[in-house]
Protein backbone atom coordinates (compact mmCIF):
# COMPACT_ATOMS: atom_id res chain seq x y z
CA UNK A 1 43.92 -201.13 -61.49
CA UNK A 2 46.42 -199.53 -59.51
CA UNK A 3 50.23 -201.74 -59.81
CA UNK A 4 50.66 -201.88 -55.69
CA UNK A 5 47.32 -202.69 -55.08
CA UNK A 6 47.81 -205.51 -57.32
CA UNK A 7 50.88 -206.30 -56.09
CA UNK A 8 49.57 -206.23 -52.22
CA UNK A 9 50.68 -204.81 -49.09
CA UNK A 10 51.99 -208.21 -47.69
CA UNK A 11 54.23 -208.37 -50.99
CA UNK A 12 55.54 -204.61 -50.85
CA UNK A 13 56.71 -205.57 -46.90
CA UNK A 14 58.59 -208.93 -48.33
CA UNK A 15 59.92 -207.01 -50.92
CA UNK A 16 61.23 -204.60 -48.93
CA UNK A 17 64.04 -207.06 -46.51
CA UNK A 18 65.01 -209.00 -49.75
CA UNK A 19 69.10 -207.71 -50.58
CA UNK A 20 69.32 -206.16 -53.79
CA UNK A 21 71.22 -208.84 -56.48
CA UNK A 22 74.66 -206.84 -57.02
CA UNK A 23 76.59 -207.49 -60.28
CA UNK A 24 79.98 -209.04 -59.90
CA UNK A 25 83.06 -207.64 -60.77
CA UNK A 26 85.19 -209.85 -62.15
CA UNK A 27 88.91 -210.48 -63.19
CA UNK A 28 87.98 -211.06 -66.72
CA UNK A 29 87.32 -208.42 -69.29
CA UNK A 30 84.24 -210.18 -70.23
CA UNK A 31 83.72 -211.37 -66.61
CA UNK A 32 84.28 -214.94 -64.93
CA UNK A 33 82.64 -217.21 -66.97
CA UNK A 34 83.40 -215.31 -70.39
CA UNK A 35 79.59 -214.58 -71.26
CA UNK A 36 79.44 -210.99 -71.06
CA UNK A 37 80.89 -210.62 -74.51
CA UNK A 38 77.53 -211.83 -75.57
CA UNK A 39 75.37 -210.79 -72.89
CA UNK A 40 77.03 -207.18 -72.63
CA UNK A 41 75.82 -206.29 -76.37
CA UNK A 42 71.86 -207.83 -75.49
CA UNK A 43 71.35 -205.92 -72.52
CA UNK A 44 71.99 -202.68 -74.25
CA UNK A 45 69.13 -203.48 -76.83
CA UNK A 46 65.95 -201.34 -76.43
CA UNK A 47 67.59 -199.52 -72.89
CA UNK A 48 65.05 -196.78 -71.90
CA UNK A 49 66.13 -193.38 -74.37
CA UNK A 50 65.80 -190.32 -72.03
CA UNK A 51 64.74 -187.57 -74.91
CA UNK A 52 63.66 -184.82 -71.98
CA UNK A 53 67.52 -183.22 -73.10
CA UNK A 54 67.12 -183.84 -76.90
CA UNK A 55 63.29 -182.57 -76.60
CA UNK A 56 64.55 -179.33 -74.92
CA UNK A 57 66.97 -178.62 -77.41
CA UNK A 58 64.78 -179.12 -80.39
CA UNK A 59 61.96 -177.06 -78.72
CA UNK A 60 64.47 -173.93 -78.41
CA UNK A 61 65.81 -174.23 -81.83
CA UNK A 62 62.49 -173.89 -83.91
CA UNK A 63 61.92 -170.80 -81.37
CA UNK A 64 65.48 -169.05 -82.50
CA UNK A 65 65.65 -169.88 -86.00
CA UNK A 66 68.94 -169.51 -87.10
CA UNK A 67 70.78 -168.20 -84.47
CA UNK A 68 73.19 -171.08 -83.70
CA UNK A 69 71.28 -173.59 -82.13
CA UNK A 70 75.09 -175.07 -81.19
CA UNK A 71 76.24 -172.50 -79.29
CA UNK A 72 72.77 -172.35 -77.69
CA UNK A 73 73.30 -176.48 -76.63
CA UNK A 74 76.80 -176.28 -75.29
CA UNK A 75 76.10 -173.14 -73.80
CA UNK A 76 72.87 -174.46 -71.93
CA UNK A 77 74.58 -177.93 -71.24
CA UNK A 78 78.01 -175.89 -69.58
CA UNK A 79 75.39 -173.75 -67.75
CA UNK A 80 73.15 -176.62 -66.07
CA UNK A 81 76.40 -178.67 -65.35
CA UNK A 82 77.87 -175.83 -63.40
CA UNK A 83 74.50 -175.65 -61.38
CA UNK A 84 74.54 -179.34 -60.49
CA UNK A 85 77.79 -178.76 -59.59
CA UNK A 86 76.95 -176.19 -56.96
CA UNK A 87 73.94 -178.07 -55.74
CA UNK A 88 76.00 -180.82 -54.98
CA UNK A 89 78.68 -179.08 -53.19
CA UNK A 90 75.81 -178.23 -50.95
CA UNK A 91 73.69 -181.10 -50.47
CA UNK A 92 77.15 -182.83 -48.91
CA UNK A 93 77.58 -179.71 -46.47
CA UNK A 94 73.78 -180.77 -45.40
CA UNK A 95 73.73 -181.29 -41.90
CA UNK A 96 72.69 -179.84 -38.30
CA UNK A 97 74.37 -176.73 -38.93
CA UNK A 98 73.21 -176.20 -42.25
CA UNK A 99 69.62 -176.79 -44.19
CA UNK A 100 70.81 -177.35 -47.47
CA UNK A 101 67.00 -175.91 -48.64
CA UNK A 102 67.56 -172.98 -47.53
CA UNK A 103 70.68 -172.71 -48.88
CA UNK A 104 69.17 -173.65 -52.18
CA UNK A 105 66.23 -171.32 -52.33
CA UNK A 106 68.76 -168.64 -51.39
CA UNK A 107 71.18 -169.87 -54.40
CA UNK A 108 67.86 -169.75 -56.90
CA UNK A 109 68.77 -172.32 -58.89
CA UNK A 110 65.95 -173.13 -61.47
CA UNK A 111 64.67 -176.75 -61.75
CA UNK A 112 65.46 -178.13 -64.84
CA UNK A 113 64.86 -182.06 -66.24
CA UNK A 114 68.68 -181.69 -67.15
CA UNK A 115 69.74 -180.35 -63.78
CA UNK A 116 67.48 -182.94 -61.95
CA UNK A 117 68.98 -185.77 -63.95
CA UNK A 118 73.08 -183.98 -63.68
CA UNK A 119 72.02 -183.85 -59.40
CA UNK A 120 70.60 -187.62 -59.38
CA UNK A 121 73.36 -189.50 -61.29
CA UNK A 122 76.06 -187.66 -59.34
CA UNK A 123 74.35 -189.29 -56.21
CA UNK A 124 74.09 -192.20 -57.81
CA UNK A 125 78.04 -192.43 -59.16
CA UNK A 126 78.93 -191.42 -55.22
CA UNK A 127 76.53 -194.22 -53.60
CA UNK A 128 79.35 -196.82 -51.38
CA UNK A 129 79.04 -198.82 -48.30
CA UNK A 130 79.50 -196.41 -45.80
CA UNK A 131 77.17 -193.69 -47.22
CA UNK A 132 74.12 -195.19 -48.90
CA UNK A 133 71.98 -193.75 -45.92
CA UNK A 134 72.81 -190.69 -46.19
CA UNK A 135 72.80 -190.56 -50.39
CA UNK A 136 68.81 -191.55 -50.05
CA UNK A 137 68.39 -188.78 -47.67
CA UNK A 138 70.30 -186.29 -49.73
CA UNK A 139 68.42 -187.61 -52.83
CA UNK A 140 64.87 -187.15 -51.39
CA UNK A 141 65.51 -183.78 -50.30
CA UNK A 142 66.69 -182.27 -53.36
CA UNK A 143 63.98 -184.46 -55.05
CA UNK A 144 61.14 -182.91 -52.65
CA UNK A 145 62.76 -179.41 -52.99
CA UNK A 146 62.71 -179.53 -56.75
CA UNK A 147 58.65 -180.73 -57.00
CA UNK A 148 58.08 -177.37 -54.43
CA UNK A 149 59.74 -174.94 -57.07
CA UNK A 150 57.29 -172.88 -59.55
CA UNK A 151 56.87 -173.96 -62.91
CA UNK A 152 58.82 -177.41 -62.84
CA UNK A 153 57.04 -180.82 -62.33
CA UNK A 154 59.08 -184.46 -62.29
CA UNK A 155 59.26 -186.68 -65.45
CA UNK A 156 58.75 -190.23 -65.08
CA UNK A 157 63.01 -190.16 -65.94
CA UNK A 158 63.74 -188.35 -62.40
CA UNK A 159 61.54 -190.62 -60.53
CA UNK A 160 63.28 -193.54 -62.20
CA UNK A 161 66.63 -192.05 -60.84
CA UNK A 162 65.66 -191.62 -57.43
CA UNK A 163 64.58 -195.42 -57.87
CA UNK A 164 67.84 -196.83 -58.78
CA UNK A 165 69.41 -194.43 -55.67
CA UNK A 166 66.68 -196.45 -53.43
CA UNK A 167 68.02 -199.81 -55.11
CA UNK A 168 71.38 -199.30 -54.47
CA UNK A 169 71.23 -198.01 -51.00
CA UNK A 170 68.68 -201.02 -50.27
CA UNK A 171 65.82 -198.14 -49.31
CA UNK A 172 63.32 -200.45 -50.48
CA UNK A 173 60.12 -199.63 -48.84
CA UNK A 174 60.47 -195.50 -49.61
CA UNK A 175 61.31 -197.48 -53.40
CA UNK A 176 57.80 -198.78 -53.45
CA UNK A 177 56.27 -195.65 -52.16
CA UNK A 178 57.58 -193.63 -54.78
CA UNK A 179 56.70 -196.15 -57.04
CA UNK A 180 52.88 -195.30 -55.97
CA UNK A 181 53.78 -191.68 -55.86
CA UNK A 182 55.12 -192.18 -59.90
CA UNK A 183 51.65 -193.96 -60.67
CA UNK A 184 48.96 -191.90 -58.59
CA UNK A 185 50.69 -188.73 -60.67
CA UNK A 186 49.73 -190.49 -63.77
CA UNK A 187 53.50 -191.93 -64.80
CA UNK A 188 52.65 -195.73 -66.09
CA UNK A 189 55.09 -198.34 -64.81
CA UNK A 190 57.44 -198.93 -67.86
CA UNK A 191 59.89 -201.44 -68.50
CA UNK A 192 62.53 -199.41 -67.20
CA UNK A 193 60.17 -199.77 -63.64
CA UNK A 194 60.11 -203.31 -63.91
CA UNK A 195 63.95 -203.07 -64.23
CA UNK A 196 64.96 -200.99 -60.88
CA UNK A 197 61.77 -203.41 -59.27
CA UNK A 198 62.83 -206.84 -60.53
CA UNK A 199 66.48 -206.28 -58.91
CA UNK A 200 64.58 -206.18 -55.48
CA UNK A 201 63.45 -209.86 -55.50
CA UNK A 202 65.88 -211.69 -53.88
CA UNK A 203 63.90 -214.82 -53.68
CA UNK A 204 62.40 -216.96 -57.29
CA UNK A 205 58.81 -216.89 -55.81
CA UNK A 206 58.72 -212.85 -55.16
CA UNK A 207 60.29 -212.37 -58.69
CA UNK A 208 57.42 -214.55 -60.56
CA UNK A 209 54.74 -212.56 -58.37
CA UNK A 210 56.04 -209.11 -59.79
CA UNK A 211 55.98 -210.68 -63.40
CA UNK A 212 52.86 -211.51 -63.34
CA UNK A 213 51.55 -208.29 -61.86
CA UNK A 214 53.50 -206.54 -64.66
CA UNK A 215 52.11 -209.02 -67.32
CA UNK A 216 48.47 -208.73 -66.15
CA UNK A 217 48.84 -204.59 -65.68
CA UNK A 218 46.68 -202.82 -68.06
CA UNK A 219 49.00 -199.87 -67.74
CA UNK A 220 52.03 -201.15 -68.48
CA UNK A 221 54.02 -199.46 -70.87
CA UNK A 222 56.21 -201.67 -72.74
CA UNK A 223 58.02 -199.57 -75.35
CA UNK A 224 60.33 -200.30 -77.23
CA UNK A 225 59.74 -203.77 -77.15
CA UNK A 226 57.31 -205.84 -79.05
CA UNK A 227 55.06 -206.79 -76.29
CA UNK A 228 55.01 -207.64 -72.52
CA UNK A 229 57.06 -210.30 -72.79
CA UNK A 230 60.19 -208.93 -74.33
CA UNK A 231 60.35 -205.99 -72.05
CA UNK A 232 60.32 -208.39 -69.06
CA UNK A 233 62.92 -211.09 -70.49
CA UNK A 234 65.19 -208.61 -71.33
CA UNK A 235 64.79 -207.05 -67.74
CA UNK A 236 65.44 -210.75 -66.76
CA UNK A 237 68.52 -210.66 -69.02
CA UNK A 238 70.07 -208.01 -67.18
CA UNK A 239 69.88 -209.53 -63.86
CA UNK A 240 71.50 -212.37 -65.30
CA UNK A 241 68.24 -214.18 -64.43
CA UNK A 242 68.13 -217.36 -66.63
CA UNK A 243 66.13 -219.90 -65.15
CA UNK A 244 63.33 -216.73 -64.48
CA UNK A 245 63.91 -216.57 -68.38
CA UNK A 246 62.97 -220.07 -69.01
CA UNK A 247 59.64 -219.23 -66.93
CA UNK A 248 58.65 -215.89 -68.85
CA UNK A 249 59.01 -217.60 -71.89
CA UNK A 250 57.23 -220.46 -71.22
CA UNK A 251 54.60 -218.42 -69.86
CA UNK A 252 54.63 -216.27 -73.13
CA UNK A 253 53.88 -219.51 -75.28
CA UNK A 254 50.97 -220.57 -73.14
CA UNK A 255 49.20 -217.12 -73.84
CA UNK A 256 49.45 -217.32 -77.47
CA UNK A 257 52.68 -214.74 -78.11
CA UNK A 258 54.75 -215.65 -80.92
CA UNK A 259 58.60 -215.28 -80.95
CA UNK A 260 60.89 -212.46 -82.88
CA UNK A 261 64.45 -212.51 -82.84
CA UNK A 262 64.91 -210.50 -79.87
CA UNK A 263 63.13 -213.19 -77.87
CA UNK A 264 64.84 -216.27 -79.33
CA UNK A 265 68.57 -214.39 -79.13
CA UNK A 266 67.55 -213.96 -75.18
CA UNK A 267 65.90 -217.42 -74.86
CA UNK A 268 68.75 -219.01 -76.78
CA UNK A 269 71.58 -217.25 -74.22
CA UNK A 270 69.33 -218.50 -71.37
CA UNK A 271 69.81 -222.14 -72.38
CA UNK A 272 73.58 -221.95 -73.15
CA UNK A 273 74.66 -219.95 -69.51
CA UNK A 274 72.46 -222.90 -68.12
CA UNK A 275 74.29 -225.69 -70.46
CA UNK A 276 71.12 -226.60 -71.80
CA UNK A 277 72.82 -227.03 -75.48
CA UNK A 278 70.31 -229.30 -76.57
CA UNK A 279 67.82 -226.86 -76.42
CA UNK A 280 69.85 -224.22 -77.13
CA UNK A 281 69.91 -226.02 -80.68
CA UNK A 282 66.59 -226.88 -80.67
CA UNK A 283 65.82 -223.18 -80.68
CA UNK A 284 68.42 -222.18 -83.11
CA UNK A 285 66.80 -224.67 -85.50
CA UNK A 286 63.00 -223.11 -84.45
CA UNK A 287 64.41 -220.30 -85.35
CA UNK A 288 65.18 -221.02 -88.94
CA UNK A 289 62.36 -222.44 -89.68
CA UNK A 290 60.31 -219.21 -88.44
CA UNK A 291 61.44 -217.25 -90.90
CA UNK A 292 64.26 -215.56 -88.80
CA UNK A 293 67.51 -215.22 -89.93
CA UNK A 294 70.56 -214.97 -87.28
CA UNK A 295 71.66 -211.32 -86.77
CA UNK A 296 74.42 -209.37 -84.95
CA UNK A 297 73.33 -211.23 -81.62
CA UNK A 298 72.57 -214.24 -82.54
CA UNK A 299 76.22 -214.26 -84.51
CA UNK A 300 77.63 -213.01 -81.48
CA UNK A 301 76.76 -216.11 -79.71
CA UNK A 302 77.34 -218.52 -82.03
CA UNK A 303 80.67 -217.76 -82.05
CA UNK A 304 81.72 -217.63 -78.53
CA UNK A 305 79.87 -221.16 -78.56
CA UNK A 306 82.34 -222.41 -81.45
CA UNK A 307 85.19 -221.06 -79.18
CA UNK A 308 84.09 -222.07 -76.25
CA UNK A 309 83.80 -226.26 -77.87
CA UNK A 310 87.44 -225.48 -79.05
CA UNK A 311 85.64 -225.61 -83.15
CA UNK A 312 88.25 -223.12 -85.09
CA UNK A 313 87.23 -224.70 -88.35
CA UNK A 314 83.04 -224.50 -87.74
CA UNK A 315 84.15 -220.25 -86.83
CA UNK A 316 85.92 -220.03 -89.94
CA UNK A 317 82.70 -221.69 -92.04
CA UNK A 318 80.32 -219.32 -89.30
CA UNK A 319 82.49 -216.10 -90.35
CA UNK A 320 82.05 -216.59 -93.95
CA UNK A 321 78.53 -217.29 -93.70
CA UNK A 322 78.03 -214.19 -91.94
CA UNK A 323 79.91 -212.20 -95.05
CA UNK A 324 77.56 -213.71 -97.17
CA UNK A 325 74.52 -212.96 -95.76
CA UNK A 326 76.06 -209.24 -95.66
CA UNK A 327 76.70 -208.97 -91.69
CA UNK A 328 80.43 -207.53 -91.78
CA UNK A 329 81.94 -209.08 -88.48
CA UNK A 330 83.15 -206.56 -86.35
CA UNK A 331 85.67 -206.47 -83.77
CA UNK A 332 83.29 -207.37 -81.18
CA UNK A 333 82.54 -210.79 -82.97
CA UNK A 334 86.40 -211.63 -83.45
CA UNK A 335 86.77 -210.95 -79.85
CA UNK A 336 83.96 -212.62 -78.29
CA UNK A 337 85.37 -215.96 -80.45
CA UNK A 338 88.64 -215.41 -79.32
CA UNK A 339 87.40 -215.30 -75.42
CA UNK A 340 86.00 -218.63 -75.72
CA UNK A 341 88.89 -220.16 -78.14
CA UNK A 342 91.06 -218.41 -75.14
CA UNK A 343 88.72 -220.19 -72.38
CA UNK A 344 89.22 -223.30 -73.69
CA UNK A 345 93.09 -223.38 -74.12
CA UNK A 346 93.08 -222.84 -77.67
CA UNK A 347 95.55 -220.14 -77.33
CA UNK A 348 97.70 -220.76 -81.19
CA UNK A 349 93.73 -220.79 -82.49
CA UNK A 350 93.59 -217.08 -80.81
CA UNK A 351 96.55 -215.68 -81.90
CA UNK A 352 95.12 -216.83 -85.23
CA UNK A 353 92.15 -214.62 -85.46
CA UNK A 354 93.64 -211.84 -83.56
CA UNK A 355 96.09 -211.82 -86.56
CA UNK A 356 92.65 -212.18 -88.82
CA UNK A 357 90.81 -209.67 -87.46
CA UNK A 358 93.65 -206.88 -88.51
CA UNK A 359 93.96 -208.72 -92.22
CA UNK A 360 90.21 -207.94 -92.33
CA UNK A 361 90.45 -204.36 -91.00
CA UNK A 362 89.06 -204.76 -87.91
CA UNK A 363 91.56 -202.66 -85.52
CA UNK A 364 91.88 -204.40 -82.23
CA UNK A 365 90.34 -202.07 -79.01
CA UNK A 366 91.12 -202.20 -75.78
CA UNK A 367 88.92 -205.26 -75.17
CA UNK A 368 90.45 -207.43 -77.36
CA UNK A 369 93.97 -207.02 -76.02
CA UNK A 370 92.69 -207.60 -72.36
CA UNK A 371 91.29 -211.15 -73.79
CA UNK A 372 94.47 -211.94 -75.25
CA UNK A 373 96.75 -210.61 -72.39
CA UNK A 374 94.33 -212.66 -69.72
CA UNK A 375 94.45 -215.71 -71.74
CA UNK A 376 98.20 -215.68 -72.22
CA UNK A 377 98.58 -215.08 -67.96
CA UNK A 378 95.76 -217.60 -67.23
CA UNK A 379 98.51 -220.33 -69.55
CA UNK A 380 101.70 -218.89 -67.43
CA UNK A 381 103.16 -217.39 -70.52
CA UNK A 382 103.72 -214.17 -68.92
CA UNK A 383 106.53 -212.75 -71.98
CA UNK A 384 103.56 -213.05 -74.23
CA UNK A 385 101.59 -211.22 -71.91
CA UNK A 386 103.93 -208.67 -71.86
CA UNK A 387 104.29 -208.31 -75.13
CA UNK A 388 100.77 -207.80 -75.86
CA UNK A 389 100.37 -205.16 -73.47
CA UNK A 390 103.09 -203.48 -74.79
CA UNK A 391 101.97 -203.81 -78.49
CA UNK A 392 98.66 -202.38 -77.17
CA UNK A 393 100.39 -199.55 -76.12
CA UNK A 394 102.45 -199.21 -78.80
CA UNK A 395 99.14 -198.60 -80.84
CA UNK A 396 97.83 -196.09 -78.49
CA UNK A 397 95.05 -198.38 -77.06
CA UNK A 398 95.12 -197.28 -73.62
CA UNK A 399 94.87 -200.17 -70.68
CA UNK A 400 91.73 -200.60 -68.39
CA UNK A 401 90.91 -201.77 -65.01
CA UNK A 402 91.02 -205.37 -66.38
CA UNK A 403 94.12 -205.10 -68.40
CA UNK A 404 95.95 -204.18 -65.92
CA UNK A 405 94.60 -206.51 -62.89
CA UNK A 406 95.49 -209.70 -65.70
CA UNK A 407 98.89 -208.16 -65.90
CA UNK A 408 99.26 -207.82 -61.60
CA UNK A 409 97.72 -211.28 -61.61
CA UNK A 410 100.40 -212.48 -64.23
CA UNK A 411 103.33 -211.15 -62.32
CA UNK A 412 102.18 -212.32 -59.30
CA UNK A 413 101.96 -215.74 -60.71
CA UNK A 414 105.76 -215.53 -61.87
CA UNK A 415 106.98 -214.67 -57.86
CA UNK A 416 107.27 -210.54 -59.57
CA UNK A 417 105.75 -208.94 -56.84
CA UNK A 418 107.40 -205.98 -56.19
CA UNK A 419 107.07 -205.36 -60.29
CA UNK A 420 102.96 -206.19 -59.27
CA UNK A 421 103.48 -203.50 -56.96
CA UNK A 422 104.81 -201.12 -59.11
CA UNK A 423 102.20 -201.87 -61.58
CA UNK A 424 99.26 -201.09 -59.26
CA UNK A 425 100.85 -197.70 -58.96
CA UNK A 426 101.66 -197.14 -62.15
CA UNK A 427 97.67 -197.30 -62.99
CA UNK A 428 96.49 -194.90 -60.78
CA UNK A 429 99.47 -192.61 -62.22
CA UNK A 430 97.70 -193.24 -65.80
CA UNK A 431 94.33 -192.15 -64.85
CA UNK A 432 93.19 -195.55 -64.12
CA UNK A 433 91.20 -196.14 -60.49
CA UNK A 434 92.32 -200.01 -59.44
CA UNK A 435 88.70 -201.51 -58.07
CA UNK A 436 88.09 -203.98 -55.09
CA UNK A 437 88.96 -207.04 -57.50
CA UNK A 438 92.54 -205.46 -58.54
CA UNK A 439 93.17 -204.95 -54.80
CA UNK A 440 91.99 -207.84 -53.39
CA UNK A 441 93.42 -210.34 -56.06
CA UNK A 442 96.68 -208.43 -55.59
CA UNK A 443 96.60 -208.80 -51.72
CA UNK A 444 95.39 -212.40 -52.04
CA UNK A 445 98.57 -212.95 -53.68
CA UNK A 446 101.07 -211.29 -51.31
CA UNK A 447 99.24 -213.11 -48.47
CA UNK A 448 99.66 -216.37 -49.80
CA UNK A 449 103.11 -216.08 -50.85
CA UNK A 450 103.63 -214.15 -47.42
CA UNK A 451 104.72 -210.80 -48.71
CA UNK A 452 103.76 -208.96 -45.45
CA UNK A 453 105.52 -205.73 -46.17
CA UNK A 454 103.91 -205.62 -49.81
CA UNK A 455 100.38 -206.47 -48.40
CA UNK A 456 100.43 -203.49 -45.76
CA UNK A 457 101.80 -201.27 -48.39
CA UNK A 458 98.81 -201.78 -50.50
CA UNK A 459 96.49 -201.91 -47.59
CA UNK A 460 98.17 -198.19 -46.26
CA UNK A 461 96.76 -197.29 -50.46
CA UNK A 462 93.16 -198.49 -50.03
CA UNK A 463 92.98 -197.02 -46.40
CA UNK A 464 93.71 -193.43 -48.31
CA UNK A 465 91.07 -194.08 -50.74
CA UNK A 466 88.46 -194.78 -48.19
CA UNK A 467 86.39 -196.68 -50.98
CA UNK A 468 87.31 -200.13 -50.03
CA UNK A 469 88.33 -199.71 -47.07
CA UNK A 470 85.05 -202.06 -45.52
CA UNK A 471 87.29 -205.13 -47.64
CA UNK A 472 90.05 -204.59 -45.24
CA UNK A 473 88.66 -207.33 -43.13
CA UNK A 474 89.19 -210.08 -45.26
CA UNK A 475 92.76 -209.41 -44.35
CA UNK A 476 92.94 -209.99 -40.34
CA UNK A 477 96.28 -209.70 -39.03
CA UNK A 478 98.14 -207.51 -41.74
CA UNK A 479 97.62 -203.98 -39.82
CA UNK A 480 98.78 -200.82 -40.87
């Protein structure tokens, strides 16, 4: 049966004025709350694998044999680049006095899976506030252009892409058209559909319809997961959707589908970002006694729970356990314990397995500075800040978006705001774009501590940029 008819017109039209759930960016490296440590690592698990470029390639190297299939790749991949390049350039000059179309037809481009997907995602990467209208309408064009062309028809991949353009830019009922389109040319909703779909549903009632229409779907394809039910938790997951989590799985258990590990490390998260710990444990223990043994994930967790309850000894026991059951931790397991050790104050407990993580050859990344740096500024111990960041330099790791808004946020804290200042320009110097949290912690500061001159300076720098310029509001009565 045909997924929108199931789903119902009166459905598609709510769906369509529900606001799209937006991630939030956050002064943290891990985020706000410290989960993402864990959570990050999930959501990556079983991610759709688009093989259309990997397909290509192996298709053209059986046909040449031996005539350097690498040179043949880069070459191709420099060549399709350049095109979506060019295509680009003149989709943006698209306007009354110019049919970019026309100009395209005239440019005879080929259509390519690669070129459709370089076109897309640099639509995607360009979608803000004040041009998401005009992204969809640049996006459908070039999509409708490309299905006219000889000899090229659109994967299920490019319709995805246009899907996420129509989720950010909140075009939802041209989403669910396409979303018939995909179907009615034989595509089957996959869980990559559900995905772009689920982050539509602003309200609990409209998200537990469209699970249910995926569960019942004959058609749904749920690879890579195990069944149904995986693919749509770990949707869930990355929507941060956790009480919708304790639904799914609850409905999984009443029709008969036994948990793997994927499914309890999900289930399990759920609990602890709702502080259910109780269950949490209960499920741990259900877990055991399943047959399942904790992996990478469910490691992952454990430990940011340990640091999190301020338990340096039980991390210690965990640690060697996980040695002995021959899971190596990495440094994403020393740093995800010391973001909760650093979360709960335990900064001489941080500073301890920072120190044990290079004893066990695990060389600190950027990451795990930025956890140490924040914690130190979120205790007002701003020299050891410092010193961090400089150590981090010192070993060539080079700071992010989130190292550096700890260290603004630090030096604001200490009354150093002309060094904050400095700082923010020093990052764009290195590469580094600041993002709306950098500038609008950093003006939040100079407002409150009245640095007027400071704040305008910085507003007069996101002004130029144009890109947050619709945040400027917040800040009534420092003009430029």
């Amino acid at each position: 049966m045909n997924l929108l008819a199931r789903l119902g017109p009166k459905m598609v039209h709510r769906l369509s004025h529900c606001l799209i759930i937006s991630r939030r960016l956050c002064d943290r490296p891990f985020g706000g709350d410290g989960f993402e440590c864990v959570e990050e690592p999930l959501k990556k698990l079983g991610s759709d694998y688009d093989s259309s470029v990997d397909e290509w390639f192996q298709l053209n190297e059986e046909s040449s044999g031996n005539q350097k299939p690498f040179s043949l790749r880069k070459g191709f991949l420099e060549s399709v680049k350049l095109d979506a390049k060019r295509v680009l350039e003149i989709l943006r000059q698209d306007g009354p006095g110019l049919d970019a179309r026309v100009v395209l037809d005239e440019l005879q481009v080929r259509p390519s899976g690669l070129l459709v997907r370089e076109v897309l995602v640099g639509i995607l990467k360009s979608i803000n506030h004040e041009n998401r209208t005009r992204c969809a309408k640049l996006a459908y064009k070039f999509f409708v252009w490309c299905s006219q062309q000889e000899a090229y028809q659109h994967t299920a991949n490019a319709y995805h892409l246009i899907m996420n353009i129509y989720a950010e830019c909140e075009e939802y009922k041209a989403l669910w058209r396409l979303v018939g389109e995909m179907i009615e040319k034989g595509f089957p909703a996959t869980a990559r559909t559900f995905n772009i779909l689920i982050r539509t549903c602003g309200e609990a009632g409209l998200a537990k319809d469209l699970v249910e229409t995926f569960i019942k779907s004959k058609t749904f394809n749920y690879r890579p997961f195990k069944h149904s039910y995986n693919a749509i938790l770990h949707s869930l997951l990355v929507l941060n959707q956790y009480k919708l989590i304790e639904w799914v799985y609850q409905q999984m258990l009443l029709d008969g589908f036994s948990s793997d590990i994927l499914t309890y490390n999900i289930v399990m998260y759920a609990k602890y970002r709702l502080g259910k710990l109780d269950q949490f444990q209960i499920l741990f223990k259900e877990m055991g006694r399943n047959g399942f043994s904790p992996d990478f994930h469910t490691y992952n967790l454990l430990l940011h729970f340990l640091g999190k309850e301020d338990k340096p000894l039980a991390a210690v026991n965990l640690l060697k356990q996980m040695r002995e059951t021959g899971i190596e931790p990495t440094v994403l397991h020393y740093t995800t314990l010391i973001d909760g050790l650093s979360r709960a104050g335990n900064l001489h407990a941080c500073k301890h397995f920072f120190d044990e993580m290079i004893k066990n050859g695990c060389m600190p990344d950027v990451v795990a500075y930025t956890v140490m740096i924040t914690g130190y500024v979120v205790a007002g111990e701003l020299e050891k800040a410092q010193e961090m960041f400089h150590e981090m330099i010192s070993k060539e790791q080079v700071p992010n978006v989130y190292t550096y808004n700890s260290m603004i946020r630090g030096l604001c804290m200490a009354g150093k705001f002309d060094e904050a200042c400095s700082m923010l320009k020093e990052m764009e110097t290195k590469g580094c774009s600041p993002n709306s949290v950098v500038y609008v912690s950093l003006l939040s500061c100079l407002q409150n501590a009245g640095k007027v001159a400071n704040a305008r300076e910085v507003m007069r720098q996101m002004m130029e940029k144009g890109k947050y310029a619709h945040l400027l509001s917040r800040f009534k009565g420092y003009k430029t």
